[in-house]
PDB file of N, CA and C in Angstrom:
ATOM      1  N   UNK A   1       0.820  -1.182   0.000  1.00  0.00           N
ATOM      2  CA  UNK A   1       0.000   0.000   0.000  1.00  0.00           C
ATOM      3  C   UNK A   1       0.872   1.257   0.000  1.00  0.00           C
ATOM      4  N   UNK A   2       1.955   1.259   0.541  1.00  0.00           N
ATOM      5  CA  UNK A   2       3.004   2.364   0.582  1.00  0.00           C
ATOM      6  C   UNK A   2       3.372   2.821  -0.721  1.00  0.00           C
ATOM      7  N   UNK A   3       3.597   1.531  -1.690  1.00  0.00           N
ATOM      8  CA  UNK A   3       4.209   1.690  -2.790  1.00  0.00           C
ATOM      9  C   UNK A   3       2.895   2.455  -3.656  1.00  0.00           C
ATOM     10  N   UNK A   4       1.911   2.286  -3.402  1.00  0.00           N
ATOM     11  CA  UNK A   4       0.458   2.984  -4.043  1.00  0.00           C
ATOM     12  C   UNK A   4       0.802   4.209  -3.296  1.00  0.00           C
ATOM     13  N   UNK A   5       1.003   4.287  -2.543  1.00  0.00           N
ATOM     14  CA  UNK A   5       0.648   6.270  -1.680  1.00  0.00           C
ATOM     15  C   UNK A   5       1.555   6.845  -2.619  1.00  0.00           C
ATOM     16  N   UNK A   6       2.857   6.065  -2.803  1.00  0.00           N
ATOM     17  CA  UNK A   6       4.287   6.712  -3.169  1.00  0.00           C
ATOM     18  C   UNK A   6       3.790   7.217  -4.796  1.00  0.00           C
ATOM     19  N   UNK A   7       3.157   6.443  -5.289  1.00  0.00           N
ATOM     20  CA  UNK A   7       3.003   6.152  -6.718  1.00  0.00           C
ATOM     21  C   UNK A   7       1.548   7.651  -6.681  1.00  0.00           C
ATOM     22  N   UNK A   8       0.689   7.550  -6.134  1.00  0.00           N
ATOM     23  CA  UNK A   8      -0.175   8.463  -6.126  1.00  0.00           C
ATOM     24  C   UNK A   8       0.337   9.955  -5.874  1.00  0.00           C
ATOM     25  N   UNK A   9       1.542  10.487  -5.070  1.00  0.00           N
ATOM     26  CA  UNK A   9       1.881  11.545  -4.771  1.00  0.00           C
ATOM     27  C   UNK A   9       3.042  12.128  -5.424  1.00  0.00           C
ATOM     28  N   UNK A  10       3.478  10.551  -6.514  1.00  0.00           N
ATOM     29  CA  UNK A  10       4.100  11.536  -7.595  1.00  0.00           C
ATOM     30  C   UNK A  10       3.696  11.899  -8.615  1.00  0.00           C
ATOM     31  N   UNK A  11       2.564  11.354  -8.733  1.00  0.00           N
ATOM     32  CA  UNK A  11       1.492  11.545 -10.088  1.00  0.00           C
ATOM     33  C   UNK A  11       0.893  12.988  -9.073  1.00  0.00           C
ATOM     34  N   UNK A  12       0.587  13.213  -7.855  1.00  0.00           N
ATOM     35  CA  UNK A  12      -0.129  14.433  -7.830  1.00  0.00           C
ATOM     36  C   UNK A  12       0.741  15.578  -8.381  1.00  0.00           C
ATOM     37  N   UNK A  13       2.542  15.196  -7.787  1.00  0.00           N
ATOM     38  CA  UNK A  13       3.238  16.327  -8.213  1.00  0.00           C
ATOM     39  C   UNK A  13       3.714  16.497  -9.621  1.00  0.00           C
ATOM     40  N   UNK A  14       3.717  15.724 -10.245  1.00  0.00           N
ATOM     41  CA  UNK A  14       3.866  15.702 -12.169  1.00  0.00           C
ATOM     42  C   UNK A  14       2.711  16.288 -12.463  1.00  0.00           C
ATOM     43  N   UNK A  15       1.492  16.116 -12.047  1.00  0.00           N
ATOM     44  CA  UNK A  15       0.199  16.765 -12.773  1.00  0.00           C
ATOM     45  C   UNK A  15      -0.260  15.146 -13.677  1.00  0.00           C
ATOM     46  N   UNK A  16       0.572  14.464 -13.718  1.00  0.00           N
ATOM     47  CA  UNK A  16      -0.063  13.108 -14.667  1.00  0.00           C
ATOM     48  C   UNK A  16      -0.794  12.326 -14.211  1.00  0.00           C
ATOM     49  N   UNK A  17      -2.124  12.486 -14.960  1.00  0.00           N
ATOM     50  CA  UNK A  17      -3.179  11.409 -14.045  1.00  0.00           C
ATOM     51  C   UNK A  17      -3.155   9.859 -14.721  1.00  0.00           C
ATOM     52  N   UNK A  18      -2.561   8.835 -13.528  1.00  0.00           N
ATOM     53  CA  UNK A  18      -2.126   7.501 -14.148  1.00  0.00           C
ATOM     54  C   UNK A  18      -3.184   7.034 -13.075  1.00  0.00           C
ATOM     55  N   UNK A  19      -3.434   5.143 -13.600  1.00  0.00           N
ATOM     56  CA  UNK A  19      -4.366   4.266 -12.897  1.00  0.00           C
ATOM     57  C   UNK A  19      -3.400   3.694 -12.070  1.00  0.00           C
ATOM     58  N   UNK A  20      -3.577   3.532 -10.534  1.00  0.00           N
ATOM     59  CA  UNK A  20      -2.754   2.743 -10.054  1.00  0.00           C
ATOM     60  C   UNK A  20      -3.667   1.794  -9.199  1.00  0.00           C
ATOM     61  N   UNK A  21      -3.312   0.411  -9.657  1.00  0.00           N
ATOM     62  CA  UNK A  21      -3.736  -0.775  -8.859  1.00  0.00           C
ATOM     63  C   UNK A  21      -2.970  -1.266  -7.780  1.00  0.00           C
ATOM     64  N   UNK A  22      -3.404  -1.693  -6.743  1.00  0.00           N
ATOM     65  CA  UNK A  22      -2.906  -2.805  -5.651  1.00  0.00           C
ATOM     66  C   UNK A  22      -3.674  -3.295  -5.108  1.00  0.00           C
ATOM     67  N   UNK A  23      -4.090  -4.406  -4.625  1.00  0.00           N
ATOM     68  CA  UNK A  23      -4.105  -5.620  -3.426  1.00  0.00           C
ATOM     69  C   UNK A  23      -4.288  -5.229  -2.131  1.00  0.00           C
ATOM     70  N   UNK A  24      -5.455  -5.277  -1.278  1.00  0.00           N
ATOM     71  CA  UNK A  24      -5.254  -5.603   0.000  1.00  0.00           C
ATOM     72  C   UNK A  24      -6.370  -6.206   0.096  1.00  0.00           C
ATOM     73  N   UNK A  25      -5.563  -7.138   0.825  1.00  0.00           N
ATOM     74  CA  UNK A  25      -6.274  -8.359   1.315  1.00  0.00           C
ATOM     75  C   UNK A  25      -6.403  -8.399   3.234  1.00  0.00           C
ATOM     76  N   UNK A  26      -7.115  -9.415   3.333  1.00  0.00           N
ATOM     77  CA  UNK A  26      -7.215  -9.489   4.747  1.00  0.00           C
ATOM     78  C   UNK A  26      -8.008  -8.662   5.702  1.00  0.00           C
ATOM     79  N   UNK A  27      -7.540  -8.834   6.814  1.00  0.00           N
ATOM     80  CA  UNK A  27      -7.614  -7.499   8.038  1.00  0.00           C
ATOM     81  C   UNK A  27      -6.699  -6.744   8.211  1.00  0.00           C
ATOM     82  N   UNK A  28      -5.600  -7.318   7.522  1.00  0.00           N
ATOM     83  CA  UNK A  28      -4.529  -5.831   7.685  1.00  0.00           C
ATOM     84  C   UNK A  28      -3.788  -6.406   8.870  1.00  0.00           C
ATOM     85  N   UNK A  29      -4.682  -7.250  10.245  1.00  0.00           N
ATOM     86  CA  UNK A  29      -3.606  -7.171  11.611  1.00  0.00           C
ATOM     87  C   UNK A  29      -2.428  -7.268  11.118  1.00  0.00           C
ATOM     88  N   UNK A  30      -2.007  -8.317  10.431  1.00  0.00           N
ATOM     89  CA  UNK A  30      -0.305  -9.350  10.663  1.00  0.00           C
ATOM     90  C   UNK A  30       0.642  -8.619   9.682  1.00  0.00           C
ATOM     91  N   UNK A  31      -0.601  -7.695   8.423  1.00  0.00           N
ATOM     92  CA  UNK A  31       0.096  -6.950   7.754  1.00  0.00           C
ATOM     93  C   UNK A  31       0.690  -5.909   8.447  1.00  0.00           C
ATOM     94  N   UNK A  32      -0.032  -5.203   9.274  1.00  0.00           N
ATOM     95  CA  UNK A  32       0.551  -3.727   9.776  1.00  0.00           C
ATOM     96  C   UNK A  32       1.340  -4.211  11.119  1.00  0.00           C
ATOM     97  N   UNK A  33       1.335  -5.860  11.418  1.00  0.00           N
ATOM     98  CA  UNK A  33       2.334  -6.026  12.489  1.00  0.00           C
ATOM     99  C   UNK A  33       3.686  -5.919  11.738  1.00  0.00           C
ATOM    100  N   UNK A  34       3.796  -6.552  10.211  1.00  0.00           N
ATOM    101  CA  UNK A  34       4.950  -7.164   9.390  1.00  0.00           C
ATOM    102  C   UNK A  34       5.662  -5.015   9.250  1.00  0.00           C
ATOM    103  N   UNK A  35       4.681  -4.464   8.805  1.00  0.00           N
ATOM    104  CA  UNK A  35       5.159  -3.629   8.350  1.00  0.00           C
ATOM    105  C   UNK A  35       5.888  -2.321   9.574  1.00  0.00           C
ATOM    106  N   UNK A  36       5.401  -2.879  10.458  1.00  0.00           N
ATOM    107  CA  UNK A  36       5.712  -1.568  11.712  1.00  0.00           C
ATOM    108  C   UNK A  36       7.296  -2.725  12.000  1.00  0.00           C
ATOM    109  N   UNK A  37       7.546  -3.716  12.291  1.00  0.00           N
ATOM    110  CA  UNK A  37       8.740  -4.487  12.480  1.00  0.00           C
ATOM    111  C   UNK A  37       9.112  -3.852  11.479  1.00  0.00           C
ATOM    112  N   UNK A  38       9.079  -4.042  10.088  1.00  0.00           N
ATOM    113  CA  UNK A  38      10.133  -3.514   8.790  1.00  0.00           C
ATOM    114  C   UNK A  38      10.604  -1.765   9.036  1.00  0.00           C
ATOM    115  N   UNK A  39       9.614  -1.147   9.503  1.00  0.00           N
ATOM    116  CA  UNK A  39      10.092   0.148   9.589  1.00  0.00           C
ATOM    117  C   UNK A  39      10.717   0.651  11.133  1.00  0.00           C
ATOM    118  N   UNK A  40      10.767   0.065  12.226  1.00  0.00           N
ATOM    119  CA  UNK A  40      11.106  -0.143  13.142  1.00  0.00           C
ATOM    120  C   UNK A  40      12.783  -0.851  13.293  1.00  0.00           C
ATOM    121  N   UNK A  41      12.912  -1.936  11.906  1.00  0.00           N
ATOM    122  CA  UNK A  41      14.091  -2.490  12.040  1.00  0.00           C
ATOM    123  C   UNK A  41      14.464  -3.832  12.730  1.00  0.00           C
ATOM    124  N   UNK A  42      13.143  -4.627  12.974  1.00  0.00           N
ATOM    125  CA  UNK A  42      13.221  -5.487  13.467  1.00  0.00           C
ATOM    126  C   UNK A  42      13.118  -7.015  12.997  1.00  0.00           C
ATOM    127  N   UNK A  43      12.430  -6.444  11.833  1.00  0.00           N
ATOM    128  CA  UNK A  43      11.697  -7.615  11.150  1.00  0.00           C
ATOM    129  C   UNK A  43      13.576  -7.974  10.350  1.00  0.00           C
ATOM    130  N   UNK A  44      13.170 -10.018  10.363  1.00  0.00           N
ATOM    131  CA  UNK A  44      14.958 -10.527   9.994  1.00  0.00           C
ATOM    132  C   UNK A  44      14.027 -11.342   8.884  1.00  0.00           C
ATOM    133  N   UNK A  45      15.265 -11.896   7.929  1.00  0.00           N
ATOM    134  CA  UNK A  45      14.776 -12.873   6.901  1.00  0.00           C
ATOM    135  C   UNK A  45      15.001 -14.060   7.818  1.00  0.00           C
ATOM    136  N   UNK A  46      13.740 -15.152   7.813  1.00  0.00           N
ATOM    137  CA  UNK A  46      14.597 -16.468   7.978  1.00  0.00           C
ATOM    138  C   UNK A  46      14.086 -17.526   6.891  1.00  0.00           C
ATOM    139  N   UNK A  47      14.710 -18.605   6.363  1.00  0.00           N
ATOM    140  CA  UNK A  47      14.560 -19.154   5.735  1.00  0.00           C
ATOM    141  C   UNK A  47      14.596 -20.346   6.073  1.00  0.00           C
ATOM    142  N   UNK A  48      13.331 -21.174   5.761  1.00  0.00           N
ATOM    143  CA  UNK A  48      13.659 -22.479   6.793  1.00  0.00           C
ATOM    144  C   UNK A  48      14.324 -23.469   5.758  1.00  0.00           C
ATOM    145  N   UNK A  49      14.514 -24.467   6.739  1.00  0.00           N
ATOM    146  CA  UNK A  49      15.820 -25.497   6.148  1.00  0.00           C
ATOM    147  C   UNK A  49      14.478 -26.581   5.715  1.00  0.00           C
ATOM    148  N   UNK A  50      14.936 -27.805   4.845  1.00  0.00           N
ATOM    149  CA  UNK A  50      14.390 -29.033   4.394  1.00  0.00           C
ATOM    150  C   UNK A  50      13.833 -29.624   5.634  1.00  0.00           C
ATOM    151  N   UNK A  51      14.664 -29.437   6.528  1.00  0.00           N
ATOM    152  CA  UNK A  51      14.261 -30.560   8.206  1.00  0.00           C
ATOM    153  C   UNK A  51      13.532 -29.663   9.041  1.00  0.00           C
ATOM    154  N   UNK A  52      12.998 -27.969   8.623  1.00  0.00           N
ATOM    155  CA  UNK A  52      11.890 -27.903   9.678  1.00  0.00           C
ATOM    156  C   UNK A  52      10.552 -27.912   9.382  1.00  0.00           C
ATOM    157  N   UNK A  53      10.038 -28.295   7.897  1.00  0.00           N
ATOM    158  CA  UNK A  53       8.745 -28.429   8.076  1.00  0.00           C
ATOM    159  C   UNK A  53       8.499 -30.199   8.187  1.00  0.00           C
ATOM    160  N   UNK A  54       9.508 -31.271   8.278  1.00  0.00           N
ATOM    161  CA  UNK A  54       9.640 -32.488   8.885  1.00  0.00           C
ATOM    162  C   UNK A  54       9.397 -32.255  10.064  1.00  0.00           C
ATOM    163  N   UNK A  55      10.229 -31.464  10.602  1.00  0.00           N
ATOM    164  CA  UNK A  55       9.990 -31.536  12.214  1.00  0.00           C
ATOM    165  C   UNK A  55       8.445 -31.085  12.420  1.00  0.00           C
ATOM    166  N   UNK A  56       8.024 -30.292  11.984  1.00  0.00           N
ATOM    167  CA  UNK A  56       6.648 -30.097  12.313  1.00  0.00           C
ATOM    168  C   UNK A  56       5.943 -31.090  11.279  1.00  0.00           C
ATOM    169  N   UNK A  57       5.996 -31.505  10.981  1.00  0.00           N
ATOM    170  CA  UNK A  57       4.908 -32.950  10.391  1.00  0.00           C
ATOM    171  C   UNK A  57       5.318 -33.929  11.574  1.00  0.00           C
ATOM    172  N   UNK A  58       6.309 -34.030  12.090  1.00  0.00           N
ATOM    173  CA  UNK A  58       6.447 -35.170  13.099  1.00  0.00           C
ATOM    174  C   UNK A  58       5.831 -34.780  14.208  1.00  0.00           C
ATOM    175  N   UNK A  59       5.102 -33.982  14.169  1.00  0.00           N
ATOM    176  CA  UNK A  59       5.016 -33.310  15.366  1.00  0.00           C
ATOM    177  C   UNK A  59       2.782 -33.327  15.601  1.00  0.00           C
ATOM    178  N   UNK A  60       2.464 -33.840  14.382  1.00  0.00           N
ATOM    179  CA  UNK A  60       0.937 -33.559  13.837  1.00  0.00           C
ATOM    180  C   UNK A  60       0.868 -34.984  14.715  1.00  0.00           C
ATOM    181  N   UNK A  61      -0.692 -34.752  14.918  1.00  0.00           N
ATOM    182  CA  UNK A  61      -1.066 -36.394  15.423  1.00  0.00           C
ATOM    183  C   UNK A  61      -1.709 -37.084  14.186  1.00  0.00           C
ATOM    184  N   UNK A  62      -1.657 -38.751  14.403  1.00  0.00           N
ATOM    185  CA  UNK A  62      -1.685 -39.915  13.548  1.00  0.00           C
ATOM    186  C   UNK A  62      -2.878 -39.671  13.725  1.00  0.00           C
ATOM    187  N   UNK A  63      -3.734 -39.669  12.669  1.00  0.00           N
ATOM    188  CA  UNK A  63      -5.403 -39.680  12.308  1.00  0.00           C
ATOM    189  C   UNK A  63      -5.417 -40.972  11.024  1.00  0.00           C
ATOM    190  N   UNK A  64      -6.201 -41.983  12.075  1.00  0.00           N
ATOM    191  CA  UNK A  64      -6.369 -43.250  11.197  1.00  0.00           C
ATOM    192  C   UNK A  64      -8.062 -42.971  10.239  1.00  0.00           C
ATOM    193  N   UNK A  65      -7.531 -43.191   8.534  1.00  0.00           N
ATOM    194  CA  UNK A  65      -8.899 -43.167   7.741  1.00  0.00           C
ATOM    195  C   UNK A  65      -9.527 -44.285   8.017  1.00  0.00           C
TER     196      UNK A  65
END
């Protein structure tokens, strides 16, 4: 949505009236949690490895069909 404000307030200052689309989805909570960490400086990349979504499947209970 930032990148839309950004995009809207340089089209106000050029005088060029362009269409700008974006996306929002949701409620916004986890978004405006993700985005206050990113501008705050907190938010880290992690990238999970092959063995942690194993570990969490080992971790589900056995449901017999």
């Amino acid at each position: 949505m930032e990148g839309a404000i950004d995009e809207a307030l340089r089209c106000k200052e050029s005088g060029k009236a362009e269409t700008i689309l974006f996306g929002l989805t949701g409620t916004g909570y986890f978004d405006m949690t993700a985005y206050q960490s990113f501008h705050a400086g907190t938010m880290t990349d992690y990238i999970p490895t092959d063995e942690d979504p194993e570990r969490s499947f080992s971790q589900l209970p056995k449901v017999d069909l």
